[in-house]
Protein backbone atom coordinates (compact mmCIF):
# COMPACT_ATOMS: atom_id res chain seq x y z
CA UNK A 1 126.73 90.45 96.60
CA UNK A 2 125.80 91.68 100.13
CA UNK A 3 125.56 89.31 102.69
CA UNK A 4 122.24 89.80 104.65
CA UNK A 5 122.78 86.68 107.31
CA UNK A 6 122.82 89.11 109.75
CA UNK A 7 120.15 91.06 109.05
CA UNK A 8 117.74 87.84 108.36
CA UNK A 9 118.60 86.97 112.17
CA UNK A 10 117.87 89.97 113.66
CA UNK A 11 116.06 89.69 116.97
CA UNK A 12 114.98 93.44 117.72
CA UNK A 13 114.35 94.98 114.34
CA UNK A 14 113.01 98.72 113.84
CA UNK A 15 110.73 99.47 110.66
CA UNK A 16 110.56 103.67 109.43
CA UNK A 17 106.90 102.89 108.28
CA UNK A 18 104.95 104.90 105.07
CA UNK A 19 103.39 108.37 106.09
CA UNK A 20 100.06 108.10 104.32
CA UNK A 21 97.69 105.23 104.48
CA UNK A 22 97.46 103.96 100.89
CA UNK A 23 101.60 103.57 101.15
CA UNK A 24 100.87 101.56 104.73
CA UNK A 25 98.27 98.79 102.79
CA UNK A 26 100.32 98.33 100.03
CA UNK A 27 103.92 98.02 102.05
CA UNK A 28 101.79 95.19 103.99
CA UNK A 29 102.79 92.36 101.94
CA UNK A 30 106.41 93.29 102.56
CA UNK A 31 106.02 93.80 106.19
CA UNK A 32 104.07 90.25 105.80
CA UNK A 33 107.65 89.10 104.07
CA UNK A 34 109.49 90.01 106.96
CA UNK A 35 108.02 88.45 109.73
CA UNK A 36 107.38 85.33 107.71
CA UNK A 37 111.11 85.25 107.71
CA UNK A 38 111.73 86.25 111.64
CA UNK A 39 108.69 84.53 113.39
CA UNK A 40 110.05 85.20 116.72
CA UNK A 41 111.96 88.93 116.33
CA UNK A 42 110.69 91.70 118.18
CA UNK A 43 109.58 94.43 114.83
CA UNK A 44 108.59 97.93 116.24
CA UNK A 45 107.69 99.95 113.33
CA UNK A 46 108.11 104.28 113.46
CA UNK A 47 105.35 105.67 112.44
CA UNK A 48 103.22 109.44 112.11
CA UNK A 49 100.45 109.82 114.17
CA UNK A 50 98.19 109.89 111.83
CA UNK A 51 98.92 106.19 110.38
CA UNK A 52 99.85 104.69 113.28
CA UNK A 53 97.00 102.58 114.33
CA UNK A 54 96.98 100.86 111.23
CA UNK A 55 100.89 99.32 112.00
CA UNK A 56 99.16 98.56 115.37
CA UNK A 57 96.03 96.72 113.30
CA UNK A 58 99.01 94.74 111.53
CA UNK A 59 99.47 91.36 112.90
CA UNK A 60 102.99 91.27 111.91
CA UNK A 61 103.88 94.14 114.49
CA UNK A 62 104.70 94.38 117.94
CA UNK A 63 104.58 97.71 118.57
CA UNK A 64 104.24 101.30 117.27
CA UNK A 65 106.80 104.47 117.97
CA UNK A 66 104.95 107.59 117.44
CA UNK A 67 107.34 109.91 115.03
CA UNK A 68 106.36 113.48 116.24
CA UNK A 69 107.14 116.04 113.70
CA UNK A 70 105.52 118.30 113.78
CA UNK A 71 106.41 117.90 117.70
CA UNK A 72 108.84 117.23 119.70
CA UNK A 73 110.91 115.29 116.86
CA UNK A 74 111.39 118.46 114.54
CA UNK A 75 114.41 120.05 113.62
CA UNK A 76 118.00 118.85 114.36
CA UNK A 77 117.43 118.57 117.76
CA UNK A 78 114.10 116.89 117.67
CA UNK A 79 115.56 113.95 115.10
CA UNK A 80 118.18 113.67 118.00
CA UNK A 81 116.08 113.20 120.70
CA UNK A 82 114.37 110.44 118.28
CA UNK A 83 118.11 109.25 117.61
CA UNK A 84 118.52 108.29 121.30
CA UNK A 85 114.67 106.62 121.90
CA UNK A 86 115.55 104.73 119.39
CA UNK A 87 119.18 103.77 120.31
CA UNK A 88 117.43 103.13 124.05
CA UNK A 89 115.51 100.34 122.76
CA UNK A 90 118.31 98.47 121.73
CA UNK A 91 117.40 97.09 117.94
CA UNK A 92 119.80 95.10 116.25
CA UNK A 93 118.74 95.68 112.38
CA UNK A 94 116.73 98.56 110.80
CA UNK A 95 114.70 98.40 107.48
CA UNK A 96 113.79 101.17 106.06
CA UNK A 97 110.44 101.11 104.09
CA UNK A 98 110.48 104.91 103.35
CA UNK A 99 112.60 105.94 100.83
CA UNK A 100 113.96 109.61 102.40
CA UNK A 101 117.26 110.30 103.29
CA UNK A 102 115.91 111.56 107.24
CA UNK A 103 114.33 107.78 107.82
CA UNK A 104 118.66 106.73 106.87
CA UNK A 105 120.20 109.72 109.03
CA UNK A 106 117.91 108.88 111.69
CA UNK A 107 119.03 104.72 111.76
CA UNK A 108 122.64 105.91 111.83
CA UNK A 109 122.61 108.57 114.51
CA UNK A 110 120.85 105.70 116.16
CA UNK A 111 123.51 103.68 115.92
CA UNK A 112 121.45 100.49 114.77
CA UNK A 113 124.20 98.59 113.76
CA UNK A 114 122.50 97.19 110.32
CA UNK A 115 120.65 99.40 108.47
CA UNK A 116 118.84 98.47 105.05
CA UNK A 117 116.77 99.89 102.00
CA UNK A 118 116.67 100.71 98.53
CA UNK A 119 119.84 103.30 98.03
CA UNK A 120 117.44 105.95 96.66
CA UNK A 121 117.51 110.07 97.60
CA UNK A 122 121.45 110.04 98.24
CA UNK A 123 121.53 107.95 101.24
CA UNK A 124 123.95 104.86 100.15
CA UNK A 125 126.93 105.80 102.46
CA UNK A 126 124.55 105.52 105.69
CA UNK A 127 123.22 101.86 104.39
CA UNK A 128 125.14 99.07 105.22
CA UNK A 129 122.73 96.68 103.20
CA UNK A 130 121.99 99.44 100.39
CA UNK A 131 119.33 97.74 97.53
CA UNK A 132 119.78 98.94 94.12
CA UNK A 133 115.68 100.24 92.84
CA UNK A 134 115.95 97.73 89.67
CA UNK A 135 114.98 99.67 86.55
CA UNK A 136 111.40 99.16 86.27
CA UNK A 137 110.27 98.61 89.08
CA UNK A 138 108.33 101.74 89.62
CA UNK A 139 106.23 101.00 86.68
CA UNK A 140 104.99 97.64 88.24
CA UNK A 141 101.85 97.81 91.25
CA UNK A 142 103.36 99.72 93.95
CA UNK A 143 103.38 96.58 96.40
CA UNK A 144 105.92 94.99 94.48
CA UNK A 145 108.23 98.31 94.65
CA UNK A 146 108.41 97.40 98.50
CA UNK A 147 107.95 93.50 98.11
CA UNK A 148 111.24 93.87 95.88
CA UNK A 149 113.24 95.40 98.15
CA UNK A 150 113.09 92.88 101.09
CA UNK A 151 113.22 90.08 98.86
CA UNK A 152 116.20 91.52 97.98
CA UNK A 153 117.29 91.42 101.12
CA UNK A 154 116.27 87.46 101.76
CA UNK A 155 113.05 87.93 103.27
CA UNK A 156 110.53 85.30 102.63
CA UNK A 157 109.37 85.58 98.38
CA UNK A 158 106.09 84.49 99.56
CA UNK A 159 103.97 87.74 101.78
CA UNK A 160 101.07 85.02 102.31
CA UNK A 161 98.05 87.04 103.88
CA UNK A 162 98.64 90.81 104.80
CA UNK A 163 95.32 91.79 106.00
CA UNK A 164 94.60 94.14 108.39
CA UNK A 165 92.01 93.04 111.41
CA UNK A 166 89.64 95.88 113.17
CA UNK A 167 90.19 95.80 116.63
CA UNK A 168 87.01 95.18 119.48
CA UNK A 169 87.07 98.22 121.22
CA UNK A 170 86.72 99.60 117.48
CA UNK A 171 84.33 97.47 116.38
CA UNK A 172 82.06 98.14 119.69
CA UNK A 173 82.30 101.78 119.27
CA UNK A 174 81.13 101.36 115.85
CA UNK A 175 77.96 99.30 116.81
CA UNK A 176 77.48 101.93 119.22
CA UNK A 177 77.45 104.73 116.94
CA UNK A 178 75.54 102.96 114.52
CA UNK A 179 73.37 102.13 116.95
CA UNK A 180 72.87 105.25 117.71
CA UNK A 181 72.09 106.53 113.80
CA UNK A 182 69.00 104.20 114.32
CA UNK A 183 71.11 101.44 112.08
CA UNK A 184 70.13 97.65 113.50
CA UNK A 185 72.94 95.43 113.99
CA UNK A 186 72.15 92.67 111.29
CA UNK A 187 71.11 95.47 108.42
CA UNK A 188 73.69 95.46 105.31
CA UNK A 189 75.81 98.60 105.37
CA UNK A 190 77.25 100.15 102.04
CA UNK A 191 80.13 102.35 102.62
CA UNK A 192 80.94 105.35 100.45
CA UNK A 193 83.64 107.41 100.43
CA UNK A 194 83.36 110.33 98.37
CA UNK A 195 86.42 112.52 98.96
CA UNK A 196 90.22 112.20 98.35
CA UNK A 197 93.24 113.76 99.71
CA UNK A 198 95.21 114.50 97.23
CA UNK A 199 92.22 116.88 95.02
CA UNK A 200 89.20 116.74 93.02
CA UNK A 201 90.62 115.39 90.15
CA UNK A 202 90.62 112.10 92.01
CA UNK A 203 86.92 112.26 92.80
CA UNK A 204 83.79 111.18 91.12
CA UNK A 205 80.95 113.79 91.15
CA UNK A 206 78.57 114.29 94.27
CA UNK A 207 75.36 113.64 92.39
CA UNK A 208 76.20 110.14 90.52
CA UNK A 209 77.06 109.12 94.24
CA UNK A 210 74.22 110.19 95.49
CA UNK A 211 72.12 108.54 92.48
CA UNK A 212 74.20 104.73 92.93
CA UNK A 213 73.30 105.56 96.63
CA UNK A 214 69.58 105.74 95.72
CA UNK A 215 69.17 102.74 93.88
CA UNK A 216 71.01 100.74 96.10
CA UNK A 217 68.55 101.79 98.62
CA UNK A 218 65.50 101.27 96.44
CA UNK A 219 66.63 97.74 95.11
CA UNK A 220 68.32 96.08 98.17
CA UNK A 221 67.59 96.01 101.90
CA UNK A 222 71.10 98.47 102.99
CA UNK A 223 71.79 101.21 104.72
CA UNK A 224 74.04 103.60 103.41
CA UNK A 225 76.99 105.10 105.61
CA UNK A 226 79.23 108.03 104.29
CA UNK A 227 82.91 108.07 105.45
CA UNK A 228 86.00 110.48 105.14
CA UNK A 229 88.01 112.31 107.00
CA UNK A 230 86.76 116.13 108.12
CA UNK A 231 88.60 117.59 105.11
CA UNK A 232 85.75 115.12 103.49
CA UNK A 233 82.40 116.37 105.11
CA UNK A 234 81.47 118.78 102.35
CA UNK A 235 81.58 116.31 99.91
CA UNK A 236 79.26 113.73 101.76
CA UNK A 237 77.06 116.75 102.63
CA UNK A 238 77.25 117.12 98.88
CA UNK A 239 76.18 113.77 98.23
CA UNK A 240 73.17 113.54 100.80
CA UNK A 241 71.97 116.91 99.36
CA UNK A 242 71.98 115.00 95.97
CA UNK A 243 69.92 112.62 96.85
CA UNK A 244 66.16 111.13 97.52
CA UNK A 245 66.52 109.05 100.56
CA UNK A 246 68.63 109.93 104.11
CA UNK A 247 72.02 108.35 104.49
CA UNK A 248 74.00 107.83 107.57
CA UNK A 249 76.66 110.60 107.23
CA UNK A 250 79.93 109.71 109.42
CA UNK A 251 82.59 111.49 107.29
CA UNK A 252 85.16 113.27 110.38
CA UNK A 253 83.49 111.44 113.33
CA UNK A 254 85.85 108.33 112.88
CA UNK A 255 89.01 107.58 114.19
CA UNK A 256 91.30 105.89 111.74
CA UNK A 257 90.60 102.64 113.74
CA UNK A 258 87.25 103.11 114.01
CA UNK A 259 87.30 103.65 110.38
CA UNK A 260 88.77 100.57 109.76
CA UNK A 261 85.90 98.88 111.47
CA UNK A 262 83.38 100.72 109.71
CA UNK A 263 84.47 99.56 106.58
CA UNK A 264 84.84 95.86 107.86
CA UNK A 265 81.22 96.12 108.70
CA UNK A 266 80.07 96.62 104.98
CA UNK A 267 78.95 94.59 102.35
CA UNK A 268 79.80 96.47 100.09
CA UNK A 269 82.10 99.83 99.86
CA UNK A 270 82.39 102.36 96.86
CA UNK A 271 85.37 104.70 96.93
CA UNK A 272 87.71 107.21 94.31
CA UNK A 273 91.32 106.31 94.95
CA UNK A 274 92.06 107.07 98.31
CA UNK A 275 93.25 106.22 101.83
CA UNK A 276 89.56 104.82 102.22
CA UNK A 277 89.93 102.86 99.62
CA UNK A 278 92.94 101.05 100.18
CA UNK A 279 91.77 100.29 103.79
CA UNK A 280 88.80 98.35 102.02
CA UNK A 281 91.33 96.56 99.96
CA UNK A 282 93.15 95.82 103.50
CA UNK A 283 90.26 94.63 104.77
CA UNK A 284 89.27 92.37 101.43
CA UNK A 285 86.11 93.91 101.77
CA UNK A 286 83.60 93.67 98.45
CA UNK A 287 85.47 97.20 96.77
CA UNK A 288 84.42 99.41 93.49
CA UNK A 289 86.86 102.04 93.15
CA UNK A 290 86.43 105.05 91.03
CA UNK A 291 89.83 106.05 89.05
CA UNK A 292 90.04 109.49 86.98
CA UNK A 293 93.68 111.40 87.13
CA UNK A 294 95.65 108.67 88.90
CA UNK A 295 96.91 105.13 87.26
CA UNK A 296 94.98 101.88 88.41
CA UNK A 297 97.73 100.16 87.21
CA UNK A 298 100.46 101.53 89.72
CA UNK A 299 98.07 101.83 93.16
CA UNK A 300 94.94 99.70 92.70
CA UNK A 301 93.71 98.78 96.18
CA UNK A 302 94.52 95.37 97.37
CA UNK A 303 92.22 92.20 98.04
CA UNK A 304 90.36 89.52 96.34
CA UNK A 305 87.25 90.79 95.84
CA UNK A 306 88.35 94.83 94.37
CA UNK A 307 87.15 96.20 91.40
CA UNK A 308 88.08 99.20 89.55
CA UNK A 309 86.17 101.62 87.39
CA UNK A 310 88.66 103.40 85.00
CA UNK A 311 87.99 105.23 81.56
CA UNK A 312 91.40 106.02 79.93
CA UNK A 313 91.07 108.77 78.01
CA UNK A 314 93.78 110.87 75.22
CA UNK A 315 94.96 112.63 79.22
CA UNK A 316 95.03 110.29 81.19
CA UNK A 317 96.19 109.29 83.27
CA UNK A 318 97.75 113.01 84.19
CA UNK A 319 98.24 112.76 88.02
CA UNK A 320 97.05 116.13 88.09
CA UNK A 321 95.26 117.35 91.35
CA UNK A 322 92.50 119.53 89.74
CA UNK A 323 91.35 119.10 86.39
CA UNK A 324 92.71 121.51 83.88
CA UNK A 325 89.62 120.35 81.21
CA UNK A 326 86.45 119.09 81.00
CA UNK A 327 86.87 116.01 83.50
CA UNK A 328 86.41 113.76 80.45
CA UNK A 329 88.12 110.68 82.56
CA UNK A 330 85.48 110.90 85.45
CA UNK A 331 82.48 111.90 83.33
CA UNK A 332 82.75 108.67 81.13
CA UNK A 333 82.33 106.58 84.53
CA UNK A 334 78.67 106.09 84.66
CA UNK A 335 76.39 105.79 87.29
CA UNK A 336 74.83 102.80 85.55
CA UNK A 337 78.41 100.83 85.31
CA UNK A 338 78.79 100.90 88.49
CA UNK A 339 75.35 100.10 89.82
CA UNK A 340 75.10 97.16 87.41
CA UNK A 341 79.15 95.93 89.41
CA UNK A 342 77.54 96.80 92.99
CA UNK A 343 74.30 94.50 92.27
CA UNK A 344 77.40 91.62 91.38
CA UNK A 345 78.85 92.39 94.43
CA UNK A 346 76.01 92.20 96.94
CA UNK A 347 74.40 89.21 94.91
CA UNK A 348 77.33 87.45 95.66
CA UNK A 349 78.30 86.79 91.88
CA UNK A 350 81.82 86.39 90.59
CA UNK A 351 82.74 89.57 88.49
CA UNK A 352 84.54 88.44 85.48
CA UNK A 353 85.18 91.22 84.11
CA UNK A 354 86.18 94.85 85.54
């Protein structure tokens, strides 16, 4: 058994962070684990542009590196000009939260003297605190596939609260873009996110979001705000030219921090499974997500108060990024379903059942 003293009294310890934001919510918990277990360590976590202001939203980080590639990090001479940042900072431990052999060859040519993960993608021999993925493990949520691993490495069993927090300046940029959408600053927002990354077959059709979107409107004093990312605008176009009443449409004019304090301004926010999504379930925000290819079971956003719609049908799920059929998974999600969840939500009620 590998002793991991040193490692759980590491005063300057480096983190290789997730690349995509879903990955980033649910290694939270883990991170959580960690500094639990180091209360007064330095943690600086490497990170892609593109996630890194939610590390710097995390309350169990002290700062963010910015991983360039593409940039001035690519190739072999770009990972060695990371090598020596890193070596310049002078870290005592590294843990290694992505799985890829680069996040291991970059931690040795560092020379971080203790260097830990699971021992997955052939990169044992640069480990010195290598964790064996237990068999299973990948079939359980995927916060325990990271919660695991530092526990296996002596890090605090209990994660305790993991949240995310929306930062001021983001928050007062919000209000002023709101603000400036004609949206008062006590009115009820309800978020919806309507695209996904990863393709179509992850998203629930344009016109049953527009038609939730309309009732919610009709039946409850809200104001409805469309997010995404610009790959997302044509499918919140899609869903205001669905519908009956005007909605706020914000989809590409967000940062990701701004995003994050978007969503932490809503009462209620309605998703497919996506980066969105799991930022909601960061946030413990009131959360109905919409599941079709993908498996609930595996990466179901976070937070007390989430609440999935999934239909399993003969298919699913197939991971699958466009549909090869008829859709059958996301047609059987009804518009009435999840209308009849969001009135729960913004009444306040406990959902007993999902």
């Amino acid at each position: 058994m590998t002793d991991n003293s040193d490692l759980l009294n590491a005063k300057h310890l480096f983190v290789r962070g997730t690349n995509w934001i879903g990955d980033v919510i649910m290694s939270l918990p883990a991170l959580r684990a960690v500094r639990e277990s180091l209360p007064d360590a330095r943690i600086e976590v490497l990170a892609k542009p593109w996630v890194a202001d939610l590390y710097r939203l995390s309350p169990c980080v002290d700062d963010v590196i910015i991983f360039r590639s593409p940039g001035m990090h690519d190739g072999v001479t770009g990972k060695f000009r990371l090598a020596g940042e890193l070596n310049s900072r002078g870290f005592d431990a590294a843990l290694l939260l992505q799985n890829a052999i680069e996040a291991a060859i970059i931690a040795f040519l560092a020379r971080i003297p203790i260097r830990a993960g699971y021992s997955t993608d052939g990169r044992r021999f640069l480990l010195t605190h290598p964790v064996k993925k237990r068999k299973g493990v990948e079939s359980l949520h995927q916060m325990y596939y990271y919660l695991e691993m530092v526990q296996a490495l002596g890090f605090n069993e209990d994660p305790g609260e993991f949240l995310i927090q929306p930062d001021a300046r983001s928050l007062e940029r919000v209000e002023t873009m709101l603000r400036e959408e004609g949206v008062g600053e006590n009115e009820r927002l309800v978020g919806i996110a309507p695209g996904a990354a990863y393709g179509p077959a992850k998203m629930w059709f344009a016109d049953r979001f527009a038609d939730l979107a309309d009732r919610l409107v009709e039946n409850f004093s809200v104001r409805i705000v469309l997010l995404g990312s610009g790959a997302d605008a044509d499918h919140a176009v899609a869903v205001s030219e669905n519908a009956r009443h005007s909605f706020v449409n914000l989809a590409g004019r967000t940062s990701l921090a701004e995003a994050v304090a978007l969503i932490s301004r809503c009462s209620l926010f309605v998703s497919n499974d996506s980066g969105l999504m799991h930022l909601a379930g960061g946030l413990d925000r009131p959360l109905i997500a919409v599941f079709g290819s993908t498996d609930p079971h595996a990466t179901s956003p976070l937070g007390t108060r989430s609440h999935v719609v999934y239909r399993q049908v003969s298919c699913s799920p197939c991971f699958k990024k466009v549909c090869p059929g008829d859709f059958r998974c996301m047609d059987a999600v009804t518009v009435d379903e999840v209308y009849e969840l969001a009135v729960q939500l913004l009444a306040g009620r406990e959902v007993s059942e999902l």
